[in-house]
C-alpha atoms as a PDB file:
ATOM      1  CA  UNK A   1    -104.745  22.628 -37.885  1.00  0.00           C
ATOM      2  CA  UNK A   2    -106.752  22.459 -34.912  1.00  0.00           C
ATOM      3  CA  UNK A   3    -105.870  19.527 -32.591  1.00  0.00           C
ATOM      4  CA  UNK A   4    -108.497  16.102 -33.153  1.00  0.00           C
ATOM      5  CA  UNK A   5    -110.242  13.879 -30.684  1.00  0.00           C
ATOM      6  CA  UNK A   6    -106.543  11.809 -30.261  1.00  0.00           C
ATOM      7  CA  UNK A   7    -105.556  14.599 -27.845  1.00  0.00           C
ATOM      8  CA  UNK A   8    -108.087  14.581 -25.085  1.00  0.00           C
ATOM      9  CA  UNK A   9    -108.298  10.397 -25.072  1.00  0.00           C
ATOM     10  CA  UNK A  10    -105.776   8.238 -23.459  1.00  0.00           C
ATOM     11  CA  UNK A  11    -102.388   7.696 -25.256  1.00  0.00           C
ATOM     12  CA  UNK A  12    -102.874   4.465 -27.736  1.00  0.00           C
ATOM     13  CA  UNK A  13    -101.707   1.196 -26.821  1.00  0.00           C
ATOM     14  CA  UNK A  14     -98.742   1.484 -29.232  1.00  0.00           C
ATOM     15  CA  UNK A  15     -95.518   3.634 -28.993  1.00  0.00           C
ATOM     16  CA  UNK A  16     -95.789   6.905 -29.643  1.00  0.00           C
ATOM     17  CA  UNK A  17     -93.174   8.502 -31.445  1.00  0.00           C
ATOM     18  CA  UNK A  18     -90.844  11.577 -30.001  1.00  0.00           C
ATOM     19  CA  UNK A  19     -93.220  14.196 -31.616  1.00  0.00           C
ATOM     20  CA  UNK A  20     -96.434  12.548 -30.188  1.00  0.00           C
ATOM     21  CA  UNK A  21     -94.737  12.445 -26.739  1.00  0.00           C
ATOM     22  CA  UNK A  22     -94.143  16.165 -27.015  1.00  0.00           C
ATOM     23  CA  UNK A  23     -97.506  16.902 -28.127  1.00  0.00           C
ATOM     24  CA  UNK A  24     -99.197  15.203 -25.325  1.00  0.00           C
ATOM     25  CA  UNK A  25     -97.149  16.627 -22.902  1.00  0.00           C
ATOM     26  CA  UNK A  26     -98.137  19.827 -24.012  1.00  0.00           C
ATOM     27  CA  UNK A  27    -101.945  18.805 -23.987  1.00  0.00           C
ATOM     28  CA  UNK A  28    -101.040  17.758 -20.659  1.00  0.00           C
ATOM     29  CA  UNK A  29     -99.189  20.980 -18.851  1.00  0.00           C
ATOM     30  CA  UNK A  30    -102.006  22.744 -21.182  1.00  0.00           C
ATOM     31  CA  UNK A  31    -104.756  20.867 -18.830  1.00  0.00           C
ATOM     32  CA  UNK A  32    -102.455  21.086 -15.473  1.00  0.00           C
ATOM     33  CA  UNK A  33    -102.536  25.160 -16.243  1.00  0.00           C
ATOM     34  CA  UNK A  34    -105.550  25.655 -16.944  1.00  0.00           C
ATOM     35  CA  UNK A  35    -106.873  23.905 -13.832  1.00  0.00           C
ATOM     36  CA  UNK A  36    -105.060  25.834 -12.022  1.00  0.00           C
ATOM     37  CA  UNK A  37    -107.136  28.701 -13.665  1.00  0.00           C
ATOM     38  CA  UNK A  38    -110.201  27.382 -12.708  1.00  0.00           C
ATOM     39  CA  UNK A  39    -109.006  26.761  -8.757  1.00  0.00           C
ATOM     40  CA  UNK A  40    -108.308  30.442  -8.976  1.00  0.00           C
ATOM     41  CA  UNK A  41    -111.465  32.285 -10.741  1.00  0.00           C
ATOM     42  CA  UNK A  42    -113.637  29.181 -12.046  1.00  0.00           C
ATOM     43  CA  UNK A  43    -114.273  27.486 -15.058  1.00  0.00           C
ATOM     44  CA  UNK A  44    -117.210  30.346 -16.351  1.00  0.00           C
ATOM     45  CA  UNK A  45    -114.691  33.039 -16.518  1.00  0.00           C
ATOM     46  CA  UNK A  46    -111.285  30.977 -17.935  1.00  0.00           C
ATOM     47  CA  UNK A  47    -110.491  31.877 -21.885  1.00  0.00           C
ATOM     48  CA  UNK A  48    -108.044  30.904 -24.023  1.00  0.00           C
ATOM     49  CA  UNK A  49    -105.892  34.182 -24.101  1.00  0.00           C
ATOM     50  CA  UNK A  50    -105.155  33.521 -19.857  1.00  0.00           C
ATOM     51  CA  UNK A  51    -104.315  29.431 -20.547  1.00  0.00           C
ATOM     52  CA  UNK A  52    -102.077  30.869 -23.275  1.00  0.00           C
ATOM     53  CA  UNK A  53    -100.197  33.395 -20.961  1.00  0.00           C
ATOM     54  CA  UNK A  54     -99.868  30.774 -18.665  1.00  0.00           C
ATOM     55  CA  UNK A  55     -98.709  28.333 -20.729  1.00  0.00           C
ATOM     56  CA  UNK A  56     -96.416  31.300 -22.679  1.00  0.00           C
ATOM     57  CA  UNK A  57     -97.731  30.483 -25.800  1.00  0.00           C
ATOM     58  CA  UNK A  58    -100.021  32.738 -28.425  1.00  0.00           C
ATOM     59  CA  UNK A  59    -103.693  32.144 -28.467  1.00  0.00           C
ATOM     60  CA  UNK A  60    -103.528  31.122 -32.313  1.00  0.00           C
ATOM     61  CA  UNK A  61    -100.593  28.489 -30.800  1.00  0.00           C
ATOM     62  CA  UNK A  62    -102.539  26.978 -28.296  1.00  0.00           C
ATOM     63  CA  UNK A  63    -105.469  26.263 -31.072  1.00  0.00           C
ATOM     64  CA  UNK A  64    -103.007  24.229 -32.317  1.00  0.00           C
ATOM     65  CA  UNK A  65    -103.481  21.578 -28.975  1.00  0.00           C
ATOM     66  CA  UNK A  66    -107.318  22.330 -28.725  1.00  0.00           C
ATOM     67  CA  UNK A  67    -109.698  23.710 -31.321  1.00  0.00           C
ATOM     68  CA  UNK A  68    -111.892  25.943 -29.353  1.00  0.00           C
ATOM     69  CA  UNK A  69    -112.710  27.121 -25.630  1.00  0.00           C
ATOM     70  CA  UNK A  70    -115.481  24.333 -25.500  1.00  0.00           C
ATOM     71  CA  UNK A  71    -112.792  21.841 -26.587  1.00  0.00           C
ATOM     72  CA  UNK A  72    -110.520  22.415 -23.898  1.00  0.00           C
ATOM     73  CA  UNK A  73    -113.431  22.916 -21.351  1.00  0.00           C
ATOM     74  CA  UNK A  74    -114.496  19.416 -22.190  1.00  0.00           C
ATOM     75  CA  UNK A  75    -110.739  18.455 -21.314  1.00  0.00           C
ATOM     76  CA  UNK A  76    -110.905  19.741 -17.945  1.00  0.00           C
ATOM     77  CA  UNK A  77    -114.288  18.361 -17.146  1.00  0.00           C
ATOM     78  CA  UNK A  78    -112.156  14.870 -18.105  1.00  0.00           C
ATOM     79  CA  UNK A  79    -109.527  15.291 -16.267  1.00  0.00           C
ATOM     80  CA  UNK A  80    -112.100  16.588 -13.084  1.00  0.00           C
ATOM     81  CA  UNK A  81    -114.062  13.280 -13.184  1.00  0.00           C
ATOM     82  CA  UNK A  82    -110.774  11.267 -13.043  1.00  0.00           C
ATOM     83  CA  UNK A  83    -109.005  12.922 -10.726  1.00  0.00           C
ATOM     84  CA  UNK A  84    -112.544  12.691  -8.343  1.00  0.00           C
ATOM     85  CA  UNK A  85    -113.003   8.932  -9.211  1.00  0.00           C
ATOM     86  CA  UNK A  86    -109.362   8.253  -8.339  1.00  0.00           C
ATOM     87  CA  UNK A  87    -109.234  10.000  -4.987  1.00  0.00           C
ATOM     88  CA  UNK A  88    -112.929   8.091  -4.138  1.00  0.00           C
ATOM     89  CA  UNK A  89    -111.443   4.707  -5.673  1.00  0.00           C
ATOM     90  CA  UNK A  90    -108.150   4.860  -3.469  1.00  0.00           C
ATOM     91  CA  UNK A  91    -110.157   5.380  -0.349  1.00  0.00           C
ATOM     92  CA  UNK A  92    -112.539   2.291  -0.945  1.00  0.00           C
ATOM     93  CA  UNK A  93    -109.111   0.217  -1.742  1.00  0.00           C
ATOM     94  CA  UNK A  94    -107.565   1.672   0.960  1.00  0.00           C
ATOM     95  CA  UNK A  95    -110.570   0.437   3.540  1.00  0.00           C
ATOM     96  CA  UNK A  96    -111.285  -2.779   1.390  1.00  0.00           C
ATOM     97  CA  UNK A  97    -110.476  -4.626   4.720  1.00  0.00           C
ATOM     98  CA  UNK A  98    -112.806  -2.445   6.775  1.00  0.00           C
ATOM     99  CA  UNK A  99    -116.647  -3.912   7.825  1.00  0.00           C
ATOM    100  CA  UNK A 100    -118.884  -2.413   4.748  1.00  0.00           C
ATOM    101  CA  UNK A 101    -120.028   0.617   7.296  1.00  0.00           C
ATOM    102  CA  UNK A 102    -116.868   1.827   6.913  1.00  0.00           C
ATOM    103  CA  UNK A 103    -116.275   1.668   3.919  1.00  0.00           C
ATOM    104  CA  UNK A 104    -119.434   3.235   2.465  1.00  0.00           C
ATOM    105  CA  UNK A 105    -118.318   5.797   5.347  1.00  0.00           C
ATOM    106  CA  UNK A 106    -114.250   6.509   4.080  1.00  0.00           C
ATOM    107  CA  UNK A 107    -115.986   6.744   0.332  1.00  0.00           C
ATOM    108  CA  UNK A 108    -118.517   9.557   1.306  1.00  0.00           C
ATOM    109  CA  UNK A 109    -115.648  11.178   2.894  1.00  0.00           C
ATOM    110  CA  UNK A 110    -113.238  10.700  -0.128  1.00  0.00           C
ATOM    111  CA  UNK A 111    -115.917  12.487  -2.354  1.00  0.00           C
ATOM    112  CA  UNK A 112    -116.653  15.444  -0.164  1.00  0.00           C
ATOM    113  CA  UNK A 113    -112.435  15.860   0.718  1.00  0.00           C
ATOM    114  CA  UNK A 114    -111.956  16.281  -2.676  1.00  0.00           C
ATOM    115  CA  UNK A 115    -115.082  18.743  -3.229  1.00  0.00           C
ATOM    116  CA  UNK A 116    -113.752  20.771  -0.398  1.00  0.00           C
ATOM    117  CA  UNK A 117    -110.233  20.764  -1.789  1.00  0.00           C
ATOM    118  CA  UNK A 118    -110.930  21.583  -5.276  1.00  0.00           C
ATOM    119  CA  UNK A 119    -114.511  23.666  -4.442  1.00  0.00           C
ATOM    120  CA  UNK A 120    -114.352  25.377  -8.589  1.00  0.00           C
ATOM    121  CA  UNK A 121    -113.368  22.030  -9.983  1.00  0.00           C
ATOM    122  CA  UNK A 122    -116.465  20.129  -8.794  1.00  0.00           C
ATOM    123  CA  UNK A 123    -118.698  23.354  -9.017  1.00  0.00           C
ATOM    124  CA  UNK A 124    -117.579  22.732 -13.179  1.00  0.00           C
ATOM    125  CA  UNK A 125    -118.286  19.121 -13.183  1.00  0.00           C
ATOM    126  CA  UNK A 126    -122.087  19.428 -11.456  1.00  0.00           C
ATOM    127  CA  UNK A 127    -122.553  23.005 -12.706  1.00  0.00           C
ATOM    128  CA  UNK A 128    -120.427  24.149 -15.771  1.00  0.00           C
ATOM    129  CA  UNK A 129    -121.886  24.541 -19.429  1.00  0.00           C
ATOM    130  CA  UNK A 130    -119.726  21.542 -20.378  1.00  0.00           C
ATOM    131  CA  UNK A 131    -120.827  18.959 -18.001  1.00  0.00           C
ATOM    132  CA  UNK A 132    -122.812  17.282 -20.515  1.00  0.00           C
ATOM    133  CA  UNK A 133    -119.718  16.900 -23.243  1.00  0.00           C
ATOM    134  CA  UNK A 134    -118.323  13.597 -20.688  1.00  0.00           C
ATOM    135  CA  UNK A 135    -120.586  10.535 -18.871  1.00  0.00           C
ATOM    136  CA  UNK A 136    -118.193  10.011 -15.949  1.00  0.00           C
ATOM    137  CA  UNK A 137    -119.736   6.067 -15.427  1.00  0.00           C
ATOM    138  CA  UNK A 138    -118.729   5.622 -19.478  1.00  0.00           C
ATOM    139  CA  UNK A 139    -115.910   7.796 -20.067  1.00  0.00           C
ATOM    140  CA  UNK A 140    -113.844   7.495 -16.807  1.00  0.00           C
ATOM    141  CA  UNK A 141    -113.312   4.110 -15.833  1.00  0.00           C
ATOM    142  CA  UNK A 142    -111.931   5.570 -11.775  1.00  0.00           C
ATOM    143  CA  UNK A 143    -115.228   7.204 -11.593  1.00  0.00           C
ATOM    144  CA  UNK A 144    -117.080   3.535 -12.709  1.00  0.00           C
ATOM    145  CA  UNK A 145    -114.760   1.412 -10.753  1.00  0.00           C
ATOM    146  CA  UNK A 146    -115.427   4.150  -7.553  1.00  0.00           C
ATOM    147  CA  UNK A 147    -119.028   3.400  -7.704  1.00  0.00           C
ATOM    148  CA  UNK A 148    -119.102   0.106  -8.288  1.00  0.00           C
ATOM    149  CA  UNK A 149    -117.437  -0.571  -5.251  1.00  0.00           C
ATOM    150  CA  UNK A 150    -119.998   1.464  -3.550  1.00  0.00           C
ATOM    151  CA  UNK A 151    -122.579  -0.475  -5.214  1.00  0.00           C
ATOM    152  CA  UNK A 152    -120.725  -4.046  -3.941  1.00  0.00           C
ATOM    153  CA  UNK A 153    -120.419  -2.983  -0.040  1.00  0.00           C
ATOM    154  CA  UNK A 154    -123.951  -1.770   0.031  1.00  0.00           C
ATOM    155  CA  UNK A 155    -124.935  -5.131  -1.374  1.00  0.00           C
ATOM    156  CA  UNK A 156    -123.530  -6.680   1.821  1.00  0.00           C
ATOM    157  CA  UNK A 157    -125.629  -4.560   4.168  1.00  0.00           C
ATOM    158  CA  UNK A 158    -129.079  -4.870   2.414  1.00  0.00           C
ATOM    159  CA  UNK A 159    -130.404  -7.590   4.491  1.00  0.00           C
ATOM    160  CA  UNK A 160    -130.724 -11.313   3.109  1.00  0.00           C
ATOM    161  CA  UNK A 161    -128.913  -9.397  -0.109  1.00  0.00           C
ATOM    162  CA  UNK A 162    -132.228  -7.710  -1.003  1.00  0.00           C
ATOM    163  CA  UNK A 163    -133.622 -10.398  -2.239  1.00  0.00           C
ATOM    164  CA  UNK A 164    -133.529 -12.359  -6.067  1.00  0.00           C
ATOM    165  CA  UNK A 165    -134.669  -9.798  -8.103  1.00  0.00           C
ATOM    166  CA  UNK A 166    -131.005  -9.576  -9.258  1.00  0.00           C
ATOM    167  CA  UNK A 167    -130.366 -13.706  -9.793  1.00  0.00           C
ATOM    168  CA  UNK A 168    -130.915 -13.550 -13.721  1.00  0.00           C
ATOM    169  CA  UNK A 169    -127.580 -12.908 -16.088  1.00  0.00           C
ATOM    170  CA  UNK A 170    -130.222 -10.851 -18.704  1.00  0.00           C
ATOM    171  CA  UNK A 171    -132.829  -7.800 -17.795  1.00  0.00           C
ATOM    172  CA  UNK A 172    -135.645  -7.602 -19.412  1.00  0.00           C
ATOM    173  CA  UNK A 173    -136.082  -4.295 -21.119  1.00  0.00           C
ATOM    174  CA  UNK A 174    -140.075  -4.685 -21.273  1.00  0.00           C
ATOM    175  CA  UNK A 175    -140.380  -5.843 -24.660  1.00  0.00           C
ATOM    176  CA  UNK A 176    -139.991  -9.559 -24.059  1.00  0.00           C
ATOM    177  CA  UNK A 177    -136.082  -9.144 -25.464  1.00  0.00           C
ATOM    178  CA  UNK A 178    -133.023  -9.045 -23.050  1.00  0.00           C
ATOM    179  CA  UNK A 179    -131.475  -5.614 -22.618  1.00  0.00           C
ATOM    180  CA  UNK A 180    -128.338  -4.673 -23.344  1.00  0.00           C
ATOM    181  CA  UNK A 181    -126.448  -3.155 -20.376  1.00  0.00           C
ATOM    182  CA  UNK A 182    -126.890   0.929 -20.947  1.00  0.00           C
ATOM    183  CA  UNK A 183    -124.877   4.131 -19.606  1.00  0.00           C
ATOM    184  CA  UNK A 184    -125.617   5.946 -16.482  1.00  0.00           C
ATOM    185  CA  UNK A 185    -128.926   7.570 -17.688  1.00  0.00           C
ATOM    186  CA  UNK A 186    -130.674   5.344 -15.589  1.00  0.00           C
ATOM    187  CA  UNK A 187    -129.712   6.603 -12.895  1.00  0.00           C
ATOM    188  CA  UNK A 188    -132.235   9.213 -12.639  1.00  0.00           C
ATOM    189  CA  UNK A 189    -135.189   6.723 -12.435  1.00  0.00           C
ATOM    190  CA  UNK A 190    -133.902   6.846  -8.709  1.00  0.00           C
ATOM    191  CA  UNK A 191    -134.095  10.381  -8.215  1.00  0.00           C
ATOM    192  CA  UNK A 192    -137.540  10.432  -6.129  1.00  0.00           C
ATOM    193  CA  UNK A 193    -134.874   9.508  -2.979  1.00  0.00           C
ATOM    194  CA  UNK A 194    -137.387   6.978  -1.426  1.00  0.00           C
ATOM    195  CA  UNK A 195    -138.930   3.781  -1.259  1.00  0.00           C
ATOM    196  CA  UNK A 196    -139.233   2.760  -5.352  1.00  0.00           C
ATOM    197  CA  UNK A 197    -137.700  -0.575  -5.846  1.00  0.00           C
ATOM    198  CA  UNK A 198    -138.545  -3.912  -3.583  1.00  0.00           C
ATOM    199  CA  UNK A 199    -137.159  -7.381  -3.522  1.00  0.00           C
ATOM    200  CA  UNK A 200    -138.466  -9.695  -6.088  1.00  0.00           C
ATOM    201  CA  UNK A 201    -138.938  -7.317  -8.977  1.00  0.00           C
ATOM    202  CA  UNK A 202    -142.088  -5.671  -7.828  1.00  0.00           C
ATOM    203  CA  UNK A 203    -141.629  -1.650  -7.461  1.00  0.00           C
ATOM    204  CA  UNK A 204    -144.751  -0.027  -6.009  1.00  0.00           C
ATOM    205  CA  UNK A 205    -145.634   2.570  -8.250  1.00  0.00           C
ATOM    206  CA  UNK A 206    -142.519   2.781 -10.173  1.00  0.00           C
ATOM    207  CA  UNK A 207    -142.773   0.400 -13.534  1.00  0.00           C
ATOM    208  CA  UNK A 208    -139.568  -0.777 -14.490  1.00  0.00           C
ATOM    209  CA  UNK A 209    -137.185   0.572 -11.960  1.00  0.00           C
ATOM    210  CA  UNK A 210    -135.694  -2.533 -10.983  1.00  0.00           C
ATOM    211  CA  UNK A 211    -134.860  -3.733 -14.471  1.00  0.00           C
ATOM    212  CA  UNK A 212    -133.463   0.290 -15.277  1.00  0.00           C
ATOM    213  CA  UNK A 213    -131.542   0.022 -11.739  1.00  0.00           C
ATOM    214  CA  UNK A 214    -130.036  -4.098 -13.084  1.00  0.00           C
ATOM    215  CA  UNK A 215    -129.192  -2.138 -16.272  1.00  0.00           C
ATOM    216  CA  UNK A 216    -127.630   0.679 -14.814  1.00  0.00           C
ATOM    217  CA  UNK A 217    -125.559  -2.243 -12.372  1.00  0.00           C
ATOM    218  CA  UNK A 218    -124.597  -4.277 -15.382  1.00  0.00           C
ATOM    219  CA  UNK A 219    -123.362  -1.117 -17.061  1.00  0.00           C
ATOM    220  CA  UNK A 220    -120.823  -0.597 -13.880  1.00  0.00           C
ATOM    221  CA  UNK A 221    -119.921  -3.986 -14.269  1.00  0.00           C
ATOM    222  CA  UNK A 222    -121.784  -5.368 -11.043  1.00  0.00           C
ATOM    223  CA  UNK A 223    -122.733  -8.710 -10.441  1.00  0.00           C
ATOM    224  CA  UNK A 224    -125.443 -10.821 -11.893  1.00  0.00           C
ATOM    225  CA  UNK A 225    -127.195 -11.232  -8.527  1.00  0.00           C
ATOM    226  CA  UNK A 226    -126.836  -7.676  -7.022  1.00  0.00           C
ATOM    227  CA  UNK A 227    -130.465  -6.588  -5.875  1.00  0.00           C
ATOM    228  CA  UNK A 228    -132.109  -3.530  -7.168  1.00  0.00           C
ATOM    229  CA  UNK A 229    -132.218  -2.654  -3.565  1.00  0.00           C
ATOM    230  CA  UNK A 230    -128.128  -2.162  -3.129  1.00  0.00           C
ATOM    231  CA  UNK A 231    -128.165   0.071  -6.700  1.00  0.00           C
ATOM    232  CA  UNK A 232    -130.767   2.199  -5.719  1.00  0.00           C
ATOM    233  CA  UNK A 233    -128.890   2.952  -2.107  1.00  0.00           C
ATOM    234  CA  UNK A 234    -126.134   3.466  -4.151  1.00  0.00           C
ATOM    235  CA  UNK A 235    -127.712   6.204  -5.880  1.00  0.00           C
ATOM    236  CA  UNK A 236    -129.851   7.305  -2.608  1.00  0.00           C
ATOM    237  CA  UNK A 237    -125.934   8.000  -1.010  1.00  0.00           C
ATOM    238  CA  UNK A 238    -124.964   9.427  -3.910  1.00  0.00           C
ATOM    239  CA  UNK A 239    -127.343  12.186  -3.876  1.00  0.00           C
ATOM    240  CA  UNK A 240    -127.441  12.530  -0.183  1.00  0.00           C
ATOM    241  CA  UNK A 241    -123.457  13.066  -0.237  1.00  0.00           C
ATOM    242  CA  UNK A 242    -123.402  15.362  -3.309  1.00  0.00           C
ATOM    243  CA  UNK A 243    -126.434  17.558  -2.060  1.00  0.00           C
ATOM    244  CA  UNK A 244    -124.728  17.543   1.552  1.00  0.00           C
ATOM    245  CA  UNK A 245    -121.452  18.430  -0.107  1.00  0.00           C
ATOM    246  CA  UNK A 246    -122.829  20.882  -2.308  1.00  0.00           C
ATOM    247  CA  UNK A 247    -124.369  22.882   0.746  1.00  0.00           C
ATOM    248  CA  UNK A 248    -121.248  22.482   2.612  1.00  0.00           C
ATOM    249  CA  UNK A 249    -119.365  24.556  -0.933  1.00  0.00           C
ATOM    250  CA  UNK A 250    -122.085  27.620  -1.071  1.00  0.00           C
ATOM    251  CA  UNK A 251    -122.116  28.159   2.950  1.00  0.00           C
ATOM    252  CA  UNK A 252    -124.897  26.796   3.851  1.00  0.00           C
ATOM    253  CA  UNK A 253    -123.907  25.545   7.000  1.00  0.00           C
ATOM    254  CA  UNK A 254    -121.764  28.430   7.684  1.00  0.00           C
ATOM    255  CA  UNK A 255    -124.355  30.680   9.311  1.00  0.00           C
ATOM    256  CA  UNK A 256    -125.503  27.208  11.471  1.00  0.00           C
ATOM    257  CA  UNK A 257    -121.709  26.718  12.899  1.00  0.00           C
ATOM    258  CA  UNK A 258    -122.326  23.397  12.065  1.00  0.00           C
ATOM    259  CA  UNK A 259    -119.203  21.394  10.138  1.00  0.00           C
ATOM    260  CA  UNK A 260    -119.781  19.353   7.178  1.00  0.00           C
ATOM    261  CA  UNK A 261    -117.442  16.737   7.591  1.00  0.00           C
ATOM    262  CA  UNK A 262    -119.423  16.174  10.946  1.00  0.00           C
ATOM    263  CA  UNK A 263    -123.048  16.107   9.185  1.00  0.00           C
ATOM    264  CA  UNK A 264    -121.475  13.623   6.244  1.00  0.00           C
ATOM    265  CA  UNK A 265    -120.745  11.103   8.961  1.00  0.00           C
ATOM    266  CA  UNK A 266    -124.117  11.341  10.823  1.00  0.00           C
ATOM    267  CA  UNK A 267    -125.878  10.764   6.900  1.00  0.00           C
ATOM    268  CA  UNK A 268    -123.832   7.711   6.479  1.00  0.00           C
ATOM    269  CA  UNK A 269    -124.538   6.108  10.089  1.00  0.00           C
ATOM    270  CA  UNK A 270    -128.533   7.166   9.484  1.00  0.00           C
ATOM    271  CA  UNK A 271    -128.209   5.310   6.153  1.00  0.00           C
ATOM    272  CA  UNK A 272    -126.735   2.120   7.276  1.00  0.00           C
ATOM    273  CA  UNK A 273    -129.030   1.803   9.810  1.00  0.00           C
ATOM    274  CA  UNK A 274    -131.935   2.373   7.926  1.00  0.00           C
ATOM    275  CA  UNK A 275    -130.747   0.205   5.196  1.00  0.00           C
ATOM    276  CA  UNK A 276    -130.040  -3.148   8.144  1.00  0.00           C
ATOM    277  CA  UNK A 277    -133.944  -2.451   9.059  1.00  0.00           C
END
């Protein structure tokens, strides 16, 4: 019988017994193989009949660990987002005793290393037909954790903390009835890049994008009191580090001579000056 859900989520908190062991470390050197695949031609092109040969197995054995193409994709796009989220999350542990400049600066940098490293992995998670299947900020907790700490060292550079809008333990979803905290769909409510949310609640023009940016925080697991102002920089670097990055993988910057690691660190030092004005 095709494999179920248990195979693509972390192992249970129990023991597993000898046959589960060997079953997820198939599932496992199944993954491991086929990302190797997609380093090599891409995720668009990979089919079960190559992950088979490479694993030495028939395709009708390998539907035994995953019951279709889109099944396994979905696996890889996991195991993507964690591996990303763990290489960014290292890096901001790694300069946790840096000033918050640089460590907003050694996070950008963990994000684009491992873009430039693994150039068909990330092109799957931003670009592939599966990308949709897994929310990194609710299904991968490295990913979360990774911007959450971006979220707390931007906090410290928006001057006087940006402000109170964040001081209340509830949001308001609009309705007169505290919000619960949601997934990461807010985070588009950010996307025009500029000058939406201000201190105190109040958001020129953009109804409700503080309270969607304090649910989107709450959902990461950030603080009552961080301002809408730190979230939506966090967003604003996100964007400006994965459009950068994204350039960087297609050649844009080839034809230029210019190098990308070089443009990543004059973003970040034009963003934390703009955001200590």
């Amino acid at each position: 019988m095709p494999v179920d859900n248990v195979d693509t989520r972390p192992a249970p908190a129990r023991s597993l017994t000898r046959r589960e062991r060997l079953r997820r470390r198939t599932v496992d050197e199944i993954v491991e193989r086929a990302l190797d695949l997609v380093d090599g031609g891409g995720a668009h092109g990979l089919s079960i009949a190559q992950v088979s040969k490479a694993m030495g197995m028939t395709p009708p054995a390998l539907y035994h660990y995953f019951a279709s193409r889109d099944a396994l994709l979905d696996a890889l796009v996991l195991a993507g987002y964690t591996d990303l989220g763990t290489a960014v999350e290292a890096a901001a542990d790694a300069a946790s005793d840096r000033p918050a400049p640089d460590r907003v600066a050694a996070i950008a940098h963990a994000w684009r290393r491992w873009a430039v490293d693994y150039p068909r992995r990330y092109a799957m998670l931003f670009t592939g037909s599966r990308r949709e299947a897994v929310d990194p900020l609710a299904d991968v907790g490295p990913i979360r954790r990774s911007m959450l700490a971006l979220v707390t060292t931007l906090q410290e550079l928006v001057p006087d903390g940006g402000g109170g809008a964040g001081d209340s333990d509830q949001v308001d979803d609009g309705a007169g009835e505290p919000a619960a905290a949601g997934g990461s769909g807010a985070g588009g409510s950010a996307a025009d890049g500029g000058s939406g949310a201000t201190r105190g609640g109040d958001t020129d023009g953009e109804p409700g994008l503080d309270a969607d940016l304090l649910r989107w925080g709450r959902s990461l697991g950030a603080a009552p009191q961080t301002a809408p102002d730190a979230l939506r920089l966090a967003l604003s670097t996100w964007y400006r580090v994965h459009g950068l990055v994204s350039l960087e993988l297609v050649g844009g910057f080839d034809t230029m001579g210019l190098d990308g690691a070089a443009l990543l660190t004059a973003e970040i030092e034009s963003l934390v000056r703009e955001t200590a004005r």
